[in-house]
PDB file of N, CA and C in Angstrom:
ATOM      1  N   UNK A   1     -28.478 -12.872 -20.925  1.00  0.00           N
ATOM      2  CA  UNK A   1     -27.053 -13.046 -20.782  1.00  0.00           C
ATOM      3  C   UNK A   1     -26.746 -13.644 -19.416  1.00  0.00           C
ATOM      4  N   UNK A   2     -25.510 -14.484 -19.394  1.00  0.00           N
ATOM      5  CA  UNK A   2     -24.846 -15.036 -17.876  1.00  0.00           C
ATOM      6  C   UNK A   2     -24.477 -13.717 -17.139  1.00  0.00           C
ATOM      7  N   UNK A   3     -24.472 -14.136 -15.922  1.00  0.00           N
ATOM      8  CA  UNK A   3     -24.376 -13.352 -15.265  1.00  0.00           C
ATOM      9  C   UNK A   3     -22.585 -12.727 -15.100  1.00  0.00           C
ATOM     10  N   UNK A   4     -21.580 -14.277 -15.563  1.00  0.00           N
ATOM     11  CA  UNK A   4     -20.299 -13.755 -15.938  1.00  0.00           C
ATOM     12  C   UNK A   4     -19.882 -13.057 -17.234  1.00  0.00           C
ATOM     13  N   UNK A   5     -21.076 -13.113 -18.137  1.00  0.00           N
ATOM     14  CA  UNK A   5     -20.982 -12.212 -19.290  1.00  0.00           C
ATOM     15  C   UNK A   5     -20.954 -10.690 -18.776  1.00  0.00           C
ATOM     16  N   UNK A   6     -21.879 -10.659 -17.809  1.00  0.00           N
ATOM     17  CA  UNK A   6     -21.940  -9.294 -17.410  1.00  0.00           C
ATOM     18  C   UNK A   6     -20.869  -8.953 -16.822  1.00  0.00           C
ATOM     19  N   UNK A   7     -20.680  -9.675 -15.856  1.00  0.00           N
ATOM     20  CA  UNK A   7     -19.685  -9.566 -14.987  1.00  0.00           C
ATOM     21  C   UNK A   7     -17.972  -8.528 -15.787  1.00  0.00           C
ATOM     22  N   UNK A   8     -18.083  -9.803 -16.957  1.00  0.00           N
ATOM     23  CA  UNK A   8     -17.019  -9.530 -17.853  1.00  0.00           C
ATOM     24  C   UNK A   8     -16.946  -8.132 -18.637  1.00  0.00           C
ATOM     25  N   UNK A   9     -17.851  -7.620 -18.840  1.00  0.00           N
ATOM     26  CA  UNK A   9     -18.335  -6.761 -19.894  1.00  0.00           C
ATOM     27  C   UNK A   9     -18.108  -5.507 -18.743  1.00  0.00           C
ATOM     28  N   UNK A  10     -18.580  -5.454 -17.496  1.00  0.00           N
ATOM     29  CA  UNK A  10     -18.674  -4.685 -16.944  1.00  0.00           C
ATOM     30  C   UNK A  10     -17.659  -4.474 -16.127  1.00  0.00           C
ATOM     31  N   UNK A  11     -16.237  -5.180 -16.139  1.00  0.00           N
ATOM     32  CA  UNK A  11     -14.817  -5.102 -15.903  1.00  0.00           C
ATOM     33  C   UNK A  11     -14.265  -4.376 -16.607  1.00  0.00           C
ATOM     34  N   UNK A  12     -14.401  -5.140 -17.927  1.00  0.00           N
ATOM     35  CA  UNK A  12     -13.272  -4.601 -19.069  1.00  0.00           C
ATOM     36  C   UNK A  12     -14.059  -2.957 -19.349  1.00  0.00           C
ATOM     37  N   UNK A  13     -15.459  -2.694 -19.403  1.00  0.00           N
ATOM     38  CA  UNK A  13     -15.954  -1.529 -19.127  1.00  0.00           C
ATOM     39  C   UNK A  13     -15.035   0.148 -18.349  1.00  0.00           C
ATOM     40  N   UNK A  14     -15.236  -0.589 -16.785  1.00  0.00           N
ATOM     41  CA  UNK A  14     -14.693   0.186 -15.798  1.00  0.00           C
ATOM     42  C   UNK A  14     -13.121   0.432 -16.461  1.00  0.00           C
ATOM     43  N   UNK A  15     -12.417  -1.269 -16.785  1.00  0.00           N
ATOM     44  CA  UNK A  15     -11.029  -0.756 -17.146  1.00  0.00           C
ATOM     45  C   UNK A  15     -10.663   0.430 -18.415  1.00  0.00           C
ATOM     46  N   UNK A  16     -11.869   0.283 -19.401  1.00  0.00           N
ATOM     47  CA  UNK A  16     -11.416   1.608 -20.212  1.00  0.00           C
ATOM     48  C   UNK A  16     -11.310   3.113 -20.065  1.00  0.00           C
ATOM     49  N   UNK A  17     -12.650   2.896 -18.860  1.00  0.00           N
ATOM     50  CA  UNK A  17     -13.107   4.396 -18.403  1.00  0.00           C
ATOM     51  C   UNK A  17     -11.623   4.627 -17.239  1.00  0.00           C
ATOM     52  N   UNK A  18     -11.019   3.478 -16.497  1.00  0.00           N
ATOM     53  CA  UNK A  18     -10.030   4.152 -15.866  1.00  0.00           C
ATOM     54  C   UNK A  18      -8.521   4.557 -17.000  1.00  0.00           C
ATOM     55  N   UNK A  19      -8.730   3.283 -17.605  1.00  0.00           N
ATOM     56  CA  UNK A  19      -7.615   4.213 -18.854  1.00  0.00           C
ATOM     57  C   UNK A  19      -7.403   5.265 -19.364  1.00  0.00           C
ATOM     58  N   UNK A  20      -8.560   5.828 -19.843  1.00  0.00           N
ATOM     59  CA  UNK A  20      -8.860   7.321 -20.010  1.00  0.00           C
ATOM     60  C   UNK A  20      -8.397   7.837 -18.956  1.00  0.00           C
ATOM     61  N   UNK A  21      -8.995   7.800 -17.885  1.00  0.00           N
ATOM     62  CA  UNK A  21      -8.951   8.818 -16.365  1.00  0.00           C
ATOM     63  C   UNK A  21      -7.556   8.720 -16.451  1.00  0.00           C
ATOM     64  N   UNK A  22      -6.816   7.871 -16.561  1.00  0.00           N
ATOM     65  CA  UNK A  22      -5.362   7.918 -16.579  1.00  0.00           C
ATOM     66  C   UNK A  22      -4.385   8.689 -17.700  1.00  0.00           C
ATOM     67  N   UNK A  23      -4.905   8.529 -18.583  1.00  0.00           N
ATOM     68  CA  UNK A  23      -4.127   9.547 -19.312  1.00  0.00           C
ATOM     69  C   UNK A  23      -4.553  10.639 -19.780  1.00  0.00           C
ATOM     70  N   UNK A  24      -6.216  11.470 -19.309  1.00  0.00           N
ATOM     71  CA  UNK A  24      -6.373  13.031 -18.425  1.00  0.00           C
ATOM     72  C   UNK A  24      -5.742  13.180 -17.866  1.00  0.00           C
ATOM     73  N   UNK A  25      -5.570  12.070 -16.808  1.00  0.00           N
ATOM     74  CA  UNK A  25      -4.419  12.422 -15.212  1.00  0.00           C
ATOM     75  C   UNK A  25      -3.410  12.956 -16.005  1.00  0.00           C
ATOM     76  N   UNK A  26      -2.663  11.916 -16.947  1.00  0.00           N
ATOM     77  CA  UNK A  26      -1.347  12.450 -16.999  1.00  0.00           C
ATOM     78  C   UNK A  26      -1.223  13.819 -18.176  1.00  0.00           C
ATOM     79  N   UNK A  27      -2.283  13.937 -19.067  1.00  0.00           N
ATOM     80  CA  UNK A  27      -2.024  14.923 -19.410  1.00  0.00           C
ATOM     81  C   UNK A  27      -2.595  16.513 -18.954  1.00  0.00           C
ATOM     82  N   UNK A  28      -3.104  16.672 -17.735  1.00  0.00           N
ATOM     83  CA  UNK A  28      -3.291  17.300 -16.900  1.00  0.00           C
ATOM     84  C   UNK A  28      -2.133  17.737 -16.030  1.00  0.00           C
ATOM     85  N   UNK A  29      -1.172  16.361 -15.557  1.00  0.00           N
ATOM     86  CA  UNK A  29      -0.238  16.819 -14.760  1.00  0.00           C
ATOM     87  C   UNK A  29      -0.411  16.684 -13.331  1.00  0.00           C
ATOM     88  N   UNK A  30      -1.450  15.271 -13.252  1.00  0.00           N
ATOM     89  CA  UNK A  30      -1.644  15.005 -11.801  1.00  0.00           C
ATOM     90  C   UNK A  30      -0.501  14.201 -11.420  1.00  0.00           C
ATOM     91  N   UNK A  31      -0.595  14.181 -10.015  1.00  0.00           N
ATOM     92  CA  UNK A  31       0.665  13.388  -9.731  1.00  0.00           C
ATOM     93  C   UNK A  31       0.771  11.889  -9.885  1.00  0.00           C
ATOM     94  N   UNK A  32       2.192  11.292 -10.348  1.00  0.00           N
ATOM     95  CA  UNK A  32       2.173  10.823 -10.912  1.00  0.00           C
ATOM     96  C   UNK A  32       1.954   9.002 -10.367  1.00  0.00           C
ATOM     97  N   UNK A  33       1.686   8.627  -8.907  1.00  0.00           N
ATOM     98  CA  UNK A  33       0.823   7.882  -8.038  1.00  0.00           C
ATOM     99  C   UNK A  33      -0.040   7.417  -8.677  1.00  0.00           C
ATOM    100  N   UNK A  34      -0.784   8.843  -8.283  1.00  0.00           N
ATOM    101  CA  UNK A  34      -2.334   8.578  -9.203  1.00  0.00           C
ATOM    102  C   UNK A  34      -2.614   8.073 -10.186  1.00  0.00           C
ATOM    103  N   UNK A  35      -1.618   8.367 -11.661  1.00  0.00           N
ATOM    104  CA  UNK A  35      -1.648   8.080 -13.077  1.00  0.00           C
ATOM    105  C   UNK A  35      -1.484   6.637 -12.771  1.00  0.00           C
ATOM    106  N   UNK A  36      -0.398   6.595 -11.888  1.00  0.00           N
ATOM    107  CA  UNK A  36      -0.079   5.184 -12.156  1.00  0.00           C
ATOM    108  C   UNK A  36      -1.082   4.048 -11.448  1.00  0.00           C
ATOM    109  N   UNK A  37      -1.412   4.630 -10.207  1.00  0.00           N
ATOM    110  CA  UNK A  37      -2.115   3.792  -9.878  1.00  0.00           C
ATOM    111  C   UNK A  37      -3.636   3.598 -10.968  1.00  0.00           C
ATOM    112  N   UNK A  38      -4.119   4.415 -11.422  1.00  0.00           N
ATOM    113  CA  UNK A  38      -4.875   4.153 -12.202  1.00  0.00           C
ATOM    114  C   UNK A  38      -4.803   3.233 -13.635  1.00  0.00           C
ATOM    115  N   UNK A  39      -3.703   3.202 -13.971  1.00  0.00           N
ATOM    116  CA  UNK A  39      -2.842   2.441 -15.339  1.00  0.00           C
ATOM    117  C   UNK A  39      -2.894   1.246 -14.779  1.00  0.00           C
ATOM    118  N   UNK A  40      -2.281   0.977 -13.313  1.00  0.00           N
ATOM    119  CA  UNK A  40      -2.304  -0.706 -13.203  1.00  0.00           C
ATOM    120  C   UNK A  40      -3.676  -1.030 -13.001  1.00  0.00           C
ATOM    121  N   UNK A  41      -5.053  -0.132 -12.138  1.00  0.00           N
ATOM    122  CA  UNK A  41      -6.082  -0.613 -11.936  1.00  0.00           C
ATOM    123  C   UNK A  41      -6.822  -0.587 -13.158  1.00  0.00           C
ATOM    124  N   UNK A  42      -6.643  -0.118 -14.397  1.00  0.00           N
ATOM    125  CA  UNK A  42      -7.123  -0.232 -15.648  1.00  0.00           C
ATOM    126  C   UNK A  42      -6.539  -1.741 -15.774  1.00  0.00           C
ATOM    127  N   UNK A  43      -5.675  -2.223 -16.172  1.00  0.00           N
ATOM    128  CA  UNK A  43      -4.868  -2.947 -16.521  1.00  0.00           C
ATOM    129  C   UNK A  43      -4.778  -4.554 -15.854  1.00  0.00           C
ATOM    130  N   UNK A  44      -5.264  -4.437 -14.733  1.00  0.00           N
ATOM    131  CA  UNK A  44      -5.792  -5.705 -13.940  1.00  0.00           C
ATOM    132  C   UNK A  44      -7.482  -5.676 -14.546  1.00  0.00           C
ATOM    133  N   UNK A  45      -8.202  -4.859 -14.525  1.00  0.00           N
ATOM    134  CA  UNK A  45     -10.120  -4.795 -14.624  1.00  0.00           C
ATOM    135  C   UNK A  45      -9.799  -5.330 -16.540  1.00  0.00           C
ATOM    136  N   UNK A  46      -8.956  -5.000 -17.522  1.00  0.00           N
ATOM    137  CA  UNK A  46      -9.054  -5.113 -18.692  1.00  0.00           C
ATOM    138  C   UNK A  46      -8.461  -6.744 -19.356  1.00  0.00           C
ATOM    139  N   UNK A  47      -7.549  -6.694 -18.322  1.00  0.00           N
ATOM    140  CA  UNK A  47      -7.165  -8.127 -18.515  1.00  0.00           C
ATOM    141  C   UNK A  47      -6.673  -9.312 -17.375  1.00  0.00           C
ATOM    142  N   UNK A  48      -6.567  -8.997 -16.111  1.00  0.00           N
ATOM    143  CA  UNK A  48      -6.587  -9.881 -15.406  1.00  0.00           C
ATOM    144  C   UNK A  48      -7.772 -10.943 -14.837  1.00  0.00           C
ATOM    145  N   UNK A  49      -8.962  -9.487 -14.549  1.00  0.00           N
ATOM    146  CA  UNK A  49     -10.100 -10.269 -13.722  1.00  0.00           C
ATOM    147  C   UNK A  49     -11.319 -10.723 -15.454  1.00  0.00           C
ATOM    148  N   UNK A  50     -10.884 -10.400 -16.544  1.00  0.00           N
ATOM    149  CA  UNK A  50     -11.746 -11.316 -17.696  1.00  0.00           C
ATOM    150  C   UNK A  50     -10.921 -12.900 -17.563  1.00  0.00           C
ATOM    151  N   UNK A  51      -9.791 -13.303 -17.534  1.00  0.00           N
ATOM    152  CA  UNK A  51      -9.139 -13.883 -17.642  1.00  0.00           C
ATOM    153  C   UNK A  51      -9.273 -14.984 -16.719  1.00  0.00           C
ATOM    154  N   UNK A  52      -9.648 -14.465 -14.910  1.00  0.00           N
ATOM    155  CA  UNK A  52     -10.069 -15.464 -14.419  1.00  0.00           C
ATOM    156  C   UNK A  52     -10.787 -15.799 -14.701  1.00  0.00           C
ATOM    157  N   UNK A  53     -12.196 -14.714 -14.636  1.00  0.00           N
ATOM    158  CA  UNK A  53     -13.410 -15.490 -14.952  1.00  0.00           C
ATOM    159  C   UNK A  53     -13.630 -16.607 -15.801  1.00  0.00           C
ATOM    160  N   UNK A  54     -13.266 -15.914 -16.796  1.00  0.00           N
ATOM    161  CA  UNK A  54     -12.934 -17.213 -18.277  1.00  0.00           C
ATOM    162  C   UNK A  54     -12.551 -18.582 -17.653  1.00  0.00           C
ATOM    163  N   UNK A  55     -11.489 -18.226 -17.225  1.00  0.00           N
ATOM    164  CA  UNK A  55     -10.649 -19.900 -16.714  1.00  0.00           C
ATOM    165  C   UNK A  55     -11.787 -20.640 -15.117  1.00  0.00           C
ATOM    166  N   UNK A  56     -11.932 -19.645 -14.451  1.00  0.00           N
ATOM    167  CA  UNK A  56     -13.305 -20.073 -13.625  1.00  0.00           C
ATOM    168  C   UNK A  56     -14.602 -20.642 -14.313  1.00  0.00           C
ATOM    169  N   UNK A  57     -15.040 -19.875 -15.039  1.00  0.00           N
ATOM    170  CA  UNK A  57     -16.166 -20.746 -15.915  1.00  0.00           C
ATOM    171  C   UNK A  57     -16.147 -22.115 -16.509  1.00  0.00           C
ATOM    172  N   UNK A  58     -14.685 -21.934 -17.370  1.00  0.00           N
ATOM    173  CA  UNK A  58     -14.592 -22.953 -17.913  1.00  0.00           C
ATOM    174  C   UNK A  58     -13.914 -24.676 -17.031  1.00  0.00           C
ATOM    175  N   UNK A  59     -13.449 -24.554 -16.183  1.00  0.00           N
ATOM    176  CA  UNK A  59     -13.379 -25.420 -14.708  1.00  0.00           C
ATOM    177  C   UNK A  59     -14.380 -25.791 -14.106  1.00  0.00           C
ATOM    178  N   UNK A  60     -15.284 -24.975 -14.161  1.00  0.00           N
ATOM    179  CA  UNK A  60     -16.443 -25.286 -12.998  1.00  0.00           C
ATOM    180  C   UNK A  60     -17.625 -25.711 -13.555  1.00  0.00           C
ATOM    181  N   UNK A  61     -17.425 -25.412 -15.233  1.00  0.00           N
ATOM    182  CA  UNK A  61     -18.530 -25.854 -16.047  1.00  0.00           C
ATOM    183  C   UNK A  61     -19.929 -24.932 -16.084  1.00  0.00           C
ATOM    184  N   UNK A  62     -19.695 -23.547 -15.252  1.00  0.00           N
ATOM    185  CA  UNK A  62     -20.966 -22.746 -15.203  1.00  0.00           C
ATOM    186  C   UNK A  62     -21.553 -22.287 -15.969  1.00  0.00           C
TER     187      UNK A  62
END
């Protein structure tokens, strides 16, 4: 595999495992910072940074 396959796989990865962590957080009753900050850092790893890559690869021809 490319090494942005991995790359990719192992983004959208992290972003599910923080999704989860985020809604333990919230159904735990952590504060609510945390939840959130974890929701947007899910949420950039699941679909922002596949998205560059993609558009980086495909520009640069790698």
């Amino acid at each position: 595999m490319d090494t942005w396959v991995i790359l990719t796989m192992a983004s959208v990865g992290i972003g599910f495992l923080m999704f989860g962590g985020a809604f333990f957080g919230f159904m735990s009753k952590w504060p609510q910072t945390r939840v959130w900050a974890l929701g947007i850092g899910a949420l950039v790893m699941v679909t922002i940074i596949p998205v560059f890559i993609a558009l980086f690869v495909a520009v640069t021809g790698e």
